[in-house]
N, C-alpha and C. Protein backbone atom coordinates (compact mmCIF):
# COMPACT_ATOMS: atom_id res chain seq x y z
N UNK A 1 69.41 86.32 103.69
CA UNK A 1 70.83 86.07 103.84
C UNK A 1 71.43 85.73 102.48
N UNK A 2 72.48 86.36 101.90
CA UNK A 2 73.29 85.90 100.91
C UNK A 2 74.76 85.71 101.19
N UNK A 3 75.52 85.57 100.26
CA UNK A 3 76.79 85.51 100.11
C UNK A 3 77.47 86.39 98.94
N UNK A 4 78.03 87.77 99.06
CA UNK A 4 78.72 88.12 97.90
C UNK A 4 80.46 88.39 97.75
N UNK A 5 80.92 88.36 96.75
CA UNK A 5 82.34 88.72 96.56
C UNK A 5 83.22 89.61 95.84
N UNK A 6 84.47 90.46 96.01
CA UNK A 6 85.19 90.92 95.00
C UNK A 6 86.24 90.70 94.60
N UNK A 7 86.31 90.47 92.90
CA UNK A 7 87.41 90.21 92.63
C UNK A 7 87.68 90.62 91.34
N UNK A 8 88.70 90.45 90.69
CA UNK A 8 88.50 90.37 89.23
C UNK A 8 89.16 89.43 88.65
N UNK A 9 89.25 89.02 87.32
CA UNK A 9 90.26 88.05 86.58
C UNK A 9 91.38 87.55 87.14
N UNK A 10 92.21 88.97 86.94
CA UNK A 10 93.81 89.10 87.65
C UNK A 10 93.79 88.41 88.94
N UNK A 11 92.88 88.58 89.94
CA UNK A 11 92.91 87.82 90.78
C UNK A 11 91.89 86.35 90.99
N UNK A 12 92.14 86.16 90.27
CA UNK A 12 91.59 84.34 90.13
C UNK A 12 90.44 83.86 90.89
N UNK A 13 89.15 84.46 90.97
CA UNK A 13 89.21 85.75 90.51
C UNK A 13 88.63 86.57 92.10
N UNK A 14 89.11 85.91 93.11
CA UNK A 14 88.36 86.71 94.55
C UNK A 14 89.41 87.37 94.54
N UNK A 15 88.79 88.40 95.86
CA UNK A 15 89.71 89.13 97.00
C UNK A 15 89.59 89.26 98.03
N UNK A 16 87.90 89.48 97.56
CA UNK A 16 87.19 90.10 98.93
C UNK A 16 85.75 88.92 99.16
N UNK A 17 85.38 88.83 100.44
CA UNK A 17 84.15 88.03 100.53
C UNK A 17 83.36 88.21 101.93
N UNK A 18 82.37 88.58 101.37
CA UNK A 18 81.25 89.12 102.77
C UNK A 18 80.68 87.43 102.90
N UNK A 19 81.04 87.58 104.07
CA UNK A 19 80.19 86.21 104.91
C UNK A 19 78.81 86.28 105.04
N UNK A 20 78.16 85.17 104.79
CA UNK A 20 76.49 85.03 104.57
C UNK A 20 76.48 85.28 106.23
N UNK A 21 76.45 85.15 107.14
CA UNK A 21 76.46 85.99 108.43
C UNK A 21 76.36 87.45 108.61
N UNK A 22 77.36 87.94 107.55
CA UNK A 22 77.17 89.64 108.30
C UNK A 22 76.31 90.66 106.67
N UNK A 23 75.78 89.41 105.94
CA UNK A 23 75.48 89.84 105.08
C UNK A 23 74.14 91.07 105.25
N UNK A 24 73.86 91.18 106.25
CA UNK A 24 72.54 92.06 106.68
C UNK A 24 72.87 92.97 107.44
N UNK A 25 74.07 93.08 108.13
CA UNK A 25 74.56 94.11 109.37
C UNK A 25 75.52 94.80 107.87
N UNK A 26 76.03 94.17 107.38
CA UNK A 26 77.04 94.70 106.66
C UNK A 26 76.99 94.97 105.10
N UNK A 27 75.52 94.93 104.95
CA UNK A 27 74.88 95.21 103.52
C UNK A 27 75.33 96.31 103.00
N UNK A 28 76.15 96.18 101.10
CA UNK A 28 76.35 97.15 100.56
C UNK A 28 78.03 97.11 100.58
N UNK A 29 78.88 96.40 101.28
CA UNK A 29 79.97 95.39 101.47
C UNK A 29 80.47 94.92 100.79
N UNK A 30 81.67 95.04 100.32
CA UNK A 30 82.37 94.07 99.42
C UNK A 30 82.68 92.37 100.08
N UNK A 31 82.95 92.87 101.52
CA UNK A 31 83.72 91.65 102.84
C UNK A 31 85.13 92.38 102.75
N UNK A 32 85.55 90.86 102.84
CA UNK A 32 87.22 90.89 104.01
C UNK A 32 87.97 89.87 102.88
N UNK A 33 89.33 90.16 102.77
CA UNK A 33 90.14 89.44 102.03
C UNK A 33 89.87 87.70 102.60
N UNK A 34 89.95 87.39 101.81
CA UNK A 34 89.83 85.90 101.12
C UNK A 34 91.41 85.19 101.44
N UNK A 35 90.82 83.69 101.83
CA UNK A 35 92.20 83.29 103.08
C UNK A 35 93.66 83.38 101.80
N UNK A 36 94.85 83.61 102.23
CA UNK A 36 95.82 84.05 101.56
C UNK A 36 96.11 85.30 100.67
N UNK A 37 95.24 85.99 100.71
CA UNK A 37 95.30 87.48 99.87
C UNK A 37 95.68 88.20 100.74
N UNK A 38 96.32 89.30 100.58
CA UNK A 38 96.06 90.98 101.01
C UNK A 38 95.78 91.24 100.76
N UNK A 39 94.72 92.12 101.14
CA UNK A 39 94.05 93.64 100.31
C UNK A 39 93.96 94.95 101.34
N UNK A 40 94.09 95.67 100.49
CA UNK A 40 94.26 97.80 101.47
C UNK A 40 94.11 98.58 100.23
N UNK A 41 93.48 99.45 101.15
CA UNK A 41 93.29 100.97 100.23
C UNK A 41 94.77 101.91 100.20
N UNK A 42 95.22 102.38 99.38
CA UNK A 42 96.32 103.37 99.24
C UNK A 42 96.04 104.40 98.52
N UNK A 43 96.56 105.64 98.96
CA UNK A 43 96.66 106.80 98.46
C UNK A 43 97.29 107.02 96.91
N UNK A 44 97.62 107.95 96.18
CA UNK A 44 98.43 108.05 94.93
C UNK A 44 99.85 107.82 95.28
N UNK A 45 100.15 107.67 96.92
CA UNK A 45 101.63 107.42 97.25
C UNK A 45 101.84 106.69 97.89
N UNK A 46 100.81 105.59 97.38
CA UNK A 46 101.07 103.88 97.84
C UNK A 46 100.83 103.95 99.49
N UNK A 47 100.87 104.89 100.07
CA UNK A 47 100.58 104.89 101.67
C UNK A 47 99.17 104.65 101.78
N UNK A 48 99.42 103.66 102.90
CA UNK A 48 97.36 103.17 103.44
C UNK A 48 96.54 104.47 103.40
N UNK A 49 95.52 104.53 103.30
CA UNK A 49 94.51 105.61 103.08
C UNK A 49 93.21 104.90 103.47
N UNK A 50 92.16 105.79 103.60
CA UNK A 50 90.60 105.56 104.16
C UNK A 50 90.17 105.03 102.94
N UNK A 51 90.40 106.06 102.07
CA UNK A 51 89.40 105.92 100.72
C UNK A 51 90.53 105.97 100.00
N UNK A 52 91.19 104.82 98.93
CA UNK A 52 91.89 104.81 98.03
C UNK A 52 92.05 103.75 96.82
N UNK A 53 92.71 103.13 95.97
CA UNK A 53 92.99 102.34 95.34
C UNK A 53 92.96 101.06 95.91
N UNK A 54 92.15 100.53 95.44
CA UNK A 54 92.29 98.46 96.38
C UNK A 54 93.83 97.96 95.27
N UNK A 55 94.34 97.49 96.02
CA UNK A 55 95.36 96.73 96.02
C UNK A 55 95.61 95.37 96.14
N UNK A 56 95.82 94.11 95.40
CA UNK A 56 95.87 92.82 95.86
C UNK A 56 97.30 92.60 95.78
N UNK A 57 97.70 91.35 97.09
CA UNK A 57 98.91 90.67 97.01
C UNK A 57 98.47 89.58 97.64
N UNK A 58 98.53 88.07 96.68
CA UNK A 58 98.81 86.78 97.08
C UNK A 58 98.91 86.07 95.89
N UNK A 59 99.03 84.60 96.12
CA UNK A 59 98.94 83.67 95.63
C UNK A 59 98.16 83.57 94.56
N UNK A 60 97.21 83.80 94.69
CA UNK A 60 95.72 83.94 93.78
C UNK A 60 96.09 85.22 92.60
N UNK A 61 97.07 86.13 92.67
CA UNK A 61 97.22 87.38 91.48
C UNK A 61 97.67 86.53 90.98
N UNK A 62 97.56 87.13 89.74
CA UNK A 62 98.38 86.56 88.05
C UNK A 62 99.65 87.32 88.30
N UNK A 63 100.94 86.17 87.57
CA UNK A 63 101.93 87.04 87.76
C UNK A 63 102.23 88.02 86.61
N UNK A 64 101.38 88.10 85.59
CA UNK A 64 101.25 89.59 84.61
C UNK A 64 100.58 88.96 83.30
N UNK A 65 100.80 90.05 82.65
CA UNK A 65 99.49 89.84 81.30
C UNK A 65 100.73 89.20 80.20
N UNK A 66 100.14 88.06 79.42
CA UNK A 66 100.65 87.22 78.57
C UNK A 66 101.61 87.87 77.72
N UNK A 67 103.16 87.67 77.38
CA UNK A 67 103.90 88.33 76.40
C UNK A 67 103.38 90.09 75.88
N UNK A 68 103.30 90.81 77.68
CA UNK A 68 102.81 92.28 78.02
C UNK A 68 103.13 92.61 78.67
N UNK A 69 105.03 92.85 78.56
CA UNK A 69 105.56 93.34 80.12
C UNK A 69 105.08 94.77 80.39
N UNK A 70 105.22 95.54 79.39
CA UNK A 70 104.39 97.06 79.67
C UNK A 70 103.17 96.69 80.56
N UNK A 71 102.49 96.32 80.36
CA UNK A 71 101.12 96.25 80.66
C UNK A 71 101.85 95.78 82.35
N UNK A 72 102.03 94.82 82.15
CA UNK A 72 102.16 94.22 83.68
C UNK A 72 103.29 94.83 84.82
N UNK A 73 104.01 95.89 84.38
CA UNK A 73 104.66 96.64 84.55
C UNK A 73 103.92 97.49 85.43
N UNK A 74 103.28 98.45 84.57
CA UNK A 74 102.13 99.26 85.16
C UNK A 74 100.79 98.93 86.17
N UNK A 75 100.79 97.23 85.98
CA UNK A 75 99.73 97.24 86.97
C UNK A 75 100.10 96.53 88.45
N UNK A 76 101.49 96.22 88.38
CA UNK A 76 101.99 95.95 90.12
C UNK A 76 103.05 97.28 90.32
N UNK A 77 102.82 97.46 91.72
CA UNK A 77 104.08 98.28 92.13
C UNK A 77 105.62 97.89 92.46
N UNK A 78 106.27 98.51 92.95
CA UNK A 78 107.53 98.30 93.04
C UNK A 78 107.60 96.33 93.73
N UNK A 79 106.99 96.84 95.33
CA UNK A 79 107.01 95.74 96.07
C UNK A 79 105.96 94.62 95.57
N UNK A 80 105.27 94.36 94.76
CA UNK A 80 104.29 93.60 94.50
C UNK A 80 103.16 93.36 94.36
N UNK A 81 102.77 94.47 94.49
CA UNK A 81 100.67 94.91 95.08
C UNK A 81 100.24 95.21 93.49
N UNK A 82 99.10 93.96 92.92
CA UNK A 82 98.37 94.35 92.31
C UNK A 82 97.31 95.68 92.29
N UNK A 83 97.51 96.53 91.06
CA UNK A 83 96.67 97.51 91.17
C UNK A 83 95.05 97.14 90.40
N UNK A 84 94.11 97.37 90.93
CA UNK A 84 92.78 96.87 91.07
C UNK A 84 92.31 97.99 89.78
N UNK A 85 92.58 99.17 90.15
CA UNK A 85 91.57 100.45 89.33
C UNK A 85 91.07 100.68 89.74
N UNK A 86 90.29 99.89 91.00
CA UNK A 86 89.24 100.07 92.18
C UNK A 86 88.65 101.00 92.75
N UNK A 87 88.05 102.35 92.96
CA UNK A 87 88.23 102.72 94.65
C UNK A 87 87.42 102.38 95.62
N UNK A 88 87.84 102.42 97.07
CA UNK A 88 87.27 101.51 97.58
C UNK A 88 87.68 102.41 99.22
N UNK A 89 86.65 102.33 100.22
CA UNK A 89 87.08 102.31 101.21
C UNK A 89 87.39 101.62 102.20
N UNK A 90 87.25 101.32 103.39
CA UNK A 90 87.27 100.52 104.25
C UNK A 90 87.22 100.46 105.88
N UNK A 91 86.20 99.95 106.19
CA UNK A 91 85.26 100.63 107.28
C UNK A 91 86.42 100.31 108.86
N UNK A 92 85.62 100.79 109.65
CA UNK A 92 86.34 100.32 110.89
C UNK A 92 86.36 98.99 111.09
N UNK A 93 85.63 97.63 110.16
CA UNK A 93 85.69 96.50 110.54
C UNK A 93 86.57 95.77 110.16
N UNK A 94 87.30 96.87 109.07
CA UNK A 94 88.02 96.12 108.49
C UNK A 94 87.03 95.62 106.85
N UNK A 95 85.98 95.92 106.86
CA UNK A 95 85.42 95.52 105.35
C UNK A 95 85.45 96.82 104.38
N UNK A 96 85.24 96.35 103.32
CA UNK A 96 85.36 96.44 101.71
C UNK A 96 84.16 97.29 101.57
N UNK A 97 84.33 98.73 100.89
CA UNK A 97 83.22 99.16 100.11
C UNK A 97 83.82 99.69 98.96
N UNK A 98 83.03 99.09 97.71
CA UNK A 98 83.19 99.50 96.29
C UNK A 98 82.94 100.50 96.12
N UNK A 99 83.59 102.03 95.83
CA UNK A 99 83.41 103.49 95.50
C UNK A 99 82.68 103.78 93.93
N UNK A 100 84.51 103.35 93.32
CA UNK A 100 83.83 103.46 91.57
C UNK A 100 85.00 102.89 91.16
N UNK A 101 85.04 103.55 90.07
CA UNK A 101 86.58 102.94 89.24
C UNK A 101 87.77 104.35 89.18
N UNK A 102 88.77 103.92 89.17
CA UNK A 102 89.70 105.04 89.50
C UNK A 102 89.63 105.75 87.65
N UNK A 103 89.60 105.41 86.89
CA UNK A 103 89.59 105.94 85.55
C UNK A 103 88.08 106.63 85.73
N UNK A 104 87.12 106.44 86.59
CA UNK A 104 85.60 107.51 86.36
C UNK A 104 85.72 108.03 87.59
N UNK A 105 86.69 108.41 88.21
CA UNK A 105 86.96 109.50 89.10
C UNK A 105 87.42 110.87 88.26
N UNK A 106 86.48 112.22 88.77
CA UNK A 106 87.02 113.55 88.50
C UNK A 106 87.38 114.40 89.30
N UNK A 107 87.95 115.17 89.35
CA UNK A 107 88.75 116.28 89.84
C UNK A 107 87.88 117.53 89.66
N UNK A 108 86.72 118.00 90.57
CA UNK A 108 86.60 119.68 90.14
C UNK A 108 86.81 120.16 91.58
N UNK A 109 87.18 121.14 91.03
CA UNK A 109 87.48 122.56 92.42
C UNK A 109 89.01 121.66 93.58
N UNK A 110 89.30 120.79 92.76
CA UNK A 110 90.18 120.17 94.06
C UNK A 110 89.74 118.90 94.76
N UNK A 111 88.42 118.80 94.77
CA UNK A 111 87.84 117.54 95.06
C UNK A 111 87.73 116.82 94.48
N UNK A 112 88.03 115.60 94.63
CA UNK A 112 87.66 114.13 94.34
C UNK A 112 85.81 113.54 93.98
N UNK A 113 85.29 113.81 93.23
CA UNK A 113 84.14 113.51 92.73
C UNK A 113 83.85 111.78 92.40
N UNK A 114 83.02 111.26 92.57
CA UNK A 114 83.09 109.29 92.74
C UNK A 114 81.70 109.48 91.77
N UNK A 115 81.61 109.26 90.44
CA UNK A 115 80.34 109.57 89.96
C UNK A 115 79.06 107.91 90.43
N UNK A 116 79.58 107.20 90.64
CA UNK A 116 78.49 106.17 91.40
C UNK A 116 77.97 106.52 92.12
N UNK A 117 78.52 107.60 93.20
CA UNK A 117 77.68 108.23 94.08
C UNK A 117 76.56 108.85 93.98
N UNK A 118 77.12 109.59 92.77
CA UNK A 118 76.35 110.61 92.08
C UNK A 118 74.81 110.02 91.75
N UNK A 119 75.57 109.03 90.63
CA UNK A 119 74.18 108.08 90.06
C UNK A 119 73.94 107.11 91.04
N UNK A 120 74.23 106.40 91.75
CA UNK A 120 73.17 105.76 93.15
C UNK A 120 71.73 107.10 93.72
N UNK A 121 72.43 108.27 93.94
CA UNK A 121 71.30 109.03 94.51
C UNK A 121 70.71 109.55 93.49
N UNK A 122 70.99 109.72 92.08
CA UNK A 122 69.85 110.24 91.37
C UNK A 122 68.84 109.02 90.62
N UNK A 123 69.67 107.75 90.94
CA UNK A 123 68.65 106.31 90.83
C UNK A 123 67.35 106.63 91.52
N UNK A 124 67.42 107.28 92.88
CA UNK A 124 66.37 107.62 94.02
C UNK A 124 65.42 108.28 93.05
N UNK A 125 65.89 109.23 92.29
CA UNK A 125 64.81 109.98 91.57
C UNK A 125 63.41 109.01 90.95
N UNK A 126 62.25 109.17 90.93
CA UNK A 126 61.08 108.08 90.37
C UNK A 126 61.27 108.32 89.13
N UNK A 127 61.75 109.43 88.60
CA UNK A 127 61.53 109.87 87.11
C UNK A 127 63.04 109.35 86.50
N UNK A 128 63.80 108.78 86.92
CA UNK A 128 65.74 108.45 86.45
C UNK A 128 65.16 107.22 86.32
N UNK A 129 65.16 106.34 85.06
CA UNK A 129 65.22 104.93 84.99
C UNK A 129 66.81 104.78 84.57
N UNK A 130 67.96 105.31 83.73
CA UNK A 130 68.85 105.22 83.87
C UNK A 130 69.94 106.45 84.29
N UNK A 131 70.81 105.95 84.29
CA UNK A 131 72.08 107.78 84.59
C UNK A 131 73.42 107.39 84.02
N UNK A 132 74.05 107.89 83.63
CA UNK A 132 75.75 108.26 83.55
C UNK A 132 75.80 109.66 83.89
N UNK A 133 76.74 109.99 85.13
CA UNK A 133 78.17 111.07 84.86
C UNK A 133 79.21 110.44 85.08
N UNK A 134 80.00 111.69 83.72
CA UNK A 134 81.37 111.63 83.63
C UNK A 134 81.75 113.21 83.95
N UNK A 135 82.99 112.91 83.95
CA UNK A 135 83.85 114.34 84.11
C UNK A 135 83.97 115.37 82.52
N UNK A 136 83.69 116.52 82.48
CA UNK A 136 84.37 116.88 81.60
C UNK A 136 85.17 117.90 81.81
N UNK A 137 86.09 118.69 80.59
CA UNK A 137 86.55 119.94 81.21
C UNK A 137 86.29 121.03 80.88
N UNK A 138 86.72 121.90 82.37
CA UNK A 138 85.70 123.18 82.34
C UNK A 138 87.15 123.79 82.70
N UNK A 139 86.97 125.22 82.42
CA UNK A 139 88.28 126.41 82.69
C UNK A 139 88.09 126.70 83.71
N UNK A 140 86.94 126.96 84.47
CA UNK A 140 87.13 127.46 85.65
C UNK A 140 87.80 126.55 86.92
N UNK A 141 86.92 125.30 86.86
CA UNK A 141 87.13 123.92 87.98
C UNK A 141 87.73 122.72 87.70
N UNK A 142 88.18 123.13 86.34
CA UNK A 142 89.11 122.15 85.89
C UNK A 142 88.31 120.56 85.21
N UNK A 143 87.16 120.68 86.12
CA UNK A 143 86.82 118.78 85.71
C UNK A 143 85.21 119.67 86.11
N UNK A 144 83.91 119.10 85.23
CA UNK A 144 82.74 118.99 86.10
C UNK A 144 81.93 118.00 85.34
N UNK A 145 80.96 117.53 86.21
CA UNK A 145 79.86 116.53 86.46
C UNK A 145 78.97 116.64 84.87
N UNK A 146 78.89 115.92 83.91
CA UNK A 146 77.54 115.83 83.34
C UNK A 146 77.26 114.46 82.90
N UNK A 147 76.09 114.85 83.40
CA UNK A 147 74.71 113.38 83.41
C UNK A 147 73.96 113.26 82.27
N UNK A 148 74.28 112.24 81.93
CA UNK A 148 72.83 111.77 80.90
C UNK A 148 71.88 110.67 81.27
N UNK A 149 70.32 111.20 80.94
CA UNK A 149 69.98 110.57 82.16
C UNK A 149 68.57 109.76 80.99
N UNK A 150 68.36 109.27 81.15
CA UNK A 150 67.25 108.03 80.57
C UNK A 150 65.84 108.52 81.44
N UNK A 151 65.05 109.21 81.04
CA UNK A 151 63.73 109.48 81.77
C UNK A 151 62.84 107.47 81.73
N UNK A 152 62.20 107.60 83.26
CA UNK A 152 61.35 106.54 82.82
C UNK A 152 59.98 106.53 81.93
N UNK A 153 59.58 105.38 81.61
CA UNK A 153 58.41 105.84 80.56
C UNK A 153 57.25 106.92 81.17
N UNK A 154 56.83 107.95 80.09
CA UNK A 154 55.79 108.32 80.86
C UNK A 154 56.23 109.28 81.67
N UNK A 155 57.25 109.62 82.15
CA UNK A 155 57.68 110.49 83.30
C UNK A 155 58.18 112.01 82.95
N UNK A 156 58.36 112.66 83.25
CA UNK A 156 59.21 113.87 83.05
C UNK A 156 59.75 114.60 83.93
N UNK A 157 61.10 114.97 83.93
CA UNK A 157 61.77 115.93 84.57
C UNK A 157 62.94 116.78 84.12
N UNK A 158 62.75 117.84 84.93
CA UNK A 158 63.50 118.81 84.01
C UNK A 158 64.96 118.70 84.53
N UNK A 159 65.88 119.72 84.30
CA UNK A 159 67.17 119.81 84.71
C UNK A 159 66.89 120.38 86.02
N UNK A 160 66.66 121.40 86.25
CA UNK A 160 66.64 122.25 87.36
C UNK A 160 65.68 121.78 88.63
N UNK A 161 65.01 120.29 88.61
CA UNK A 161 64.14 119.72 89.18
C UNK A 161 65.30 118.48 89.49
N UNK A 162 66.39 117.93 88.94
CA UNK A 162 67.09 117.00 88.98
C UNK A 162 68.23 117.72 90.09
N UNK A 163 68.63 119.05 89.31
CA UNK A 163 69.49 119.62 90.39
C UNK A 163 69.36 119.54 91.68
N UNK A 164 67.52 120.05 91.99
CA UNK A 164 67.17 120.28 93.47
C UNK A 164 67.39 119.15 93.84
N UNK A 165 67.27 118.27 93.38
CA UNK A 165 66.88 117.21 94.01
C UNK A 165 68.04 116.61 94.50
N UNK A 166 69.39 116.85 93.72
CA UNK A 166 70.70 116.26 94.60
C UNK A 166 71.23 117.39 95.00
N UNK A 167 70.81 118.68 95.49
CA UNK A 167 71.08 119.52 96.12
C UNK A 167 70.85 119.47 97.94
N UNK A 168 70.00 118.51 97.67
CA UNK A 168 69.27 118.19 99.10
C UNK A 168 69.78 116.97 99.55
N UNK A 169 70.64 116.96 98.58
CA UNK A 169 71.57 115.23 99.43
C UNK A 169 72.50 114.97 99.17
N UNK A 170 73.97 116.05 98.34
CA UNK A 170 74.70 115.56 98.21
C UNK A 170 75.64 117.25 98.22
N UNK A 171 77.00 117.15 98.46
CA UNK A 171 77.31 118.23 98.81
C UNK A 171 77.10 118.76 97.12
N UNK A 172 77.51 120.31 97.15
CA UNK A 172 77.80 121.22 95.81
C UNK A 172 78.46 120.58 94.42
N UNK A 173 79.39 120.66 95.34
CA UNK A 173 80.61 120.47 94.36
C UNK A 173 80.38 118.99 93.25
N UNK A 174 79.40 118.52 93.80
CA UNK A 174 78.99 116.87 93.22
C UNK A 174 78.21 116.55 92.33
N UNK A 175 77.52 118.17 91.97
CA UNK A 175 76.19 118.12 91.12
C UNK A 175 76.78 118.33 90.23
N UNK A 176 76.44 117.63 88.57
CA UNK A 176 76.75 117.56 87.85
C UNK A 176 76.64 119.24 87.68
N UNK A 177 77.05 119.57 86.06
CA UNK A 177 77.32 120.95 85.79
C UNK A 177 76.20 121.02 84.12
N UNK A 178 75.94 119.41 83.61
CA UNK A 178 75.44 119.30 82.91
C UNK A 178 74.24 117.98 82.75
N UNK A 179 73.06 118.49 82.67
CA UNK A 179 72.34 117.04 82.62
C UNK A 179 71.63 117.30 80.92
N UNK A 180 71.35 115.98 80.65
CA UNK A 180 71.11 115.67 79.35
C UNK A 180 70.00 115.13 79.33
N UNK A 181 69.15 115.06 78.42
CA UNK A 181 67.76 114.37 78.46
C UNK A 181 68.65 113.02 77.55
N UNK A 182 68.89 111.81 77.40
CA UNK A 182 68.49 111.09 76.13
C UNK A 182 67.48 109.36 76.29
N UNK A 183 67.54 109.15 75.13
CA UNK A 183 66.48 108.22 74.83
C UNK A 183 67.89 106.58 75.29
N UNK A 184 68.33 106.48 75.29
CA UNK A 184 69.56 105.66 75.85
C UNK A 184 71.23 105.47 75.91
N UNK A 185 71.60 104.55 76.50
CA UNK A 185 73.12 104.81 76.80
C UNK A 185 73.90 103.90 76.07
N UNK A 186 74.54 104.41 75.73
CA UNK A 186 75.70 103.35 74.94
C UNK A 186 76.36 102.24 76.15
N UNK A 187 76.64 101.31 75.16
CA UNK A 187 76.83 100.15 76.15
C UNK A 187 78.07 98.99 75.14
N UNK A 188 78.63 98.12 76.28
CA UNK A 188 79.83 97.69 75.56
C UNK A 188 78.90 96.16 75.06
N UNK A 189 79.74 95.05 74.49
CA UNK A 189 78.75 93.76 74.26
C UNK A 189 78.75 93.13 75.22
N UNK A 190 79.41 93.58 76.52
CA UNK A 190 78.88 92.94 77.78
C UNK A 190 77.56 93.15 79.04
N UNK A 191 76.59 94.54 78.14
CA UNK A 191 76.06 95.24 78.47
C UNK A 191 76.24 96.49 79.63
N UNK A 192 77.49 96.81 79.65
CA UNK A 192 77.93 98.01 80.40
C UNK A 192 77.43 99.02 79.99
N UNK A 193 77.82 99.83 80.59
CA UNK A 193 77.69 101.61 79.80
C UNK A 193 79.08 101.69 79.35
N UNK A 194 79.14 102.10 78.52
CA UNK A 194 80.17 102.46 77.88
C UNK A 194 80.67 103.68 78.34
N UNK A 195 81.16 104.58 79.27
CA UNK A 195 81.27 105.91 79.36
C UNK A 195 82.80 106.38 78.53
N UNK A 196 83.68 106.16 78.18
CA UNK A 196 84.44 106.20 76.89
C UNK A 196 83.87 107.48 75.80
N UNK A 197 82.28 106.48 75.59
CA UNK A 197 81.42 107.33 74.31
C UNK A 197 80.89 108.11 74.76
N UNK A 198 80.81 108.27 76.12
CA UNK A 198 80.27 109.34 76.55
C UNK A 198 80.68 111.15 76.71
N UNK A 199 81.96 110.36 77.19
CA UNK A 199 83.04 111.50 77.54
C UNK A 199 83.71 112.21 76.00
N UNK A 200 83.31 111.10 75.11
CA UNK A 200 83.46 111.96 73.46
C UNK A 200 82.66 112.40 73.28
N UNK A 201 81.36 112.15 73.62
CA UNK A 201 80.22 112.81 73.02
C UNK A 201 80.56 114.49 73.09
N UNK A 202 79.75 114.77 71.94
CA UNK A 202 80.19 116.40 71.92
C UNK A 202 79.33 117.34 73.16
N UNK A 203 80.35 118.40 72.90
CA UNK A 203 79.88 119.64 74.11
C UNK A 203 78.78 119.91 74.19
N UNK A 204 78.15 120.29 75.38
CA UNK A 204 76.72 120.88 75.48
C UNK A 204 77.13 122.38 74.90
């Protein structure tokens, strides 16, 4: 049994909080807004949606970024709803699932691509000790998938062995278009990945 939560800064810093109760039925969960918040998923046209942008409104948001009205401009809407960057869905219970971030969302063929997805199932791989995809652009589909992927020690796998392998579990359109062998990932001083440097990195 645990207890976990989401939030960020802007919101001081909860939103969301899975109860040490449903922490095992509801594993993988962000939870349920936190007493005095709102939170909902919205579409690009602010209308509720399944899978969209998390949104906060209460007490607990900051009312904007320090002598940065631009900034704080852009991150509430008209009526008041902090924008998260989030995506996120939200189940029939009413709980919270973390997608990715709306800036590492791509666009190929028309679809909406969530690259966490991507890299959660090629984590499965024994031979992936790490992964990034990002989007890049392609003429034909507009946006596609490439991975750089951290072999574990000792291990080897090829591209076309990585393909099969999320071919068998994830639709088409999701497989990257490019995988990369390298020796590691750039990372910020908070130990993130940096994908920024990634998406500069030059063309295959």
């Amino acid at each position: 049994m645990f207890c976990q939560g989401y939030g960020l800064t802007e919101t001081a810093p909860g939103a969301t909080f899975l109860e040490a109760s449903q922490s095992a039925r509801k594993v993988g969960s962000a939870g349920v807004p936190v007493f005095f918040a709102n939170v909902r998923v919205a579409g690009p046209d602010l209308a509720d949606a399944v899978v969209g942008e998390v949104l906060v409104q209460g007490p607990n948001v900051t009312p904007g970024y320090w002598r940065d009205p631009e900034a704080t401009a852009a991150a509430f809407s008209e009526d008041g709803w902090f924008h998260t960057g989030d995506i996120a869905r939200i189940d029939e219970e009413g709980h919270l699932h973390i997608v990715d971030r709306v800036k590492d969302m791509y666009i190929s063929g028309g679809e909406n691509v969530y690259p966490a997805e991507v890299e959660a199932v090629m984590f499965e791989h024994p031979a992936v000790a790490e992964v990034a995809v990002v989007g890049v652009r392609d003429a034909t589909w507009g946006e596609v998938g490439r991975a750089f992927v951290v072999r574990r020690q000792g291990a080897d796998v090829t591209e076309d062995e990585l393909r099969g392998f999320l071919l068998r579990r994830l639709a088409k359109y999701k497989i990257p278009r490019y995988f990369e062998m390298v020796d590691d990932l750039p990372r910020t001083g908070s130990g993130k990945i940096h994908k920024p440097a990634l998406r500069d990195h030059p063309a295959p």
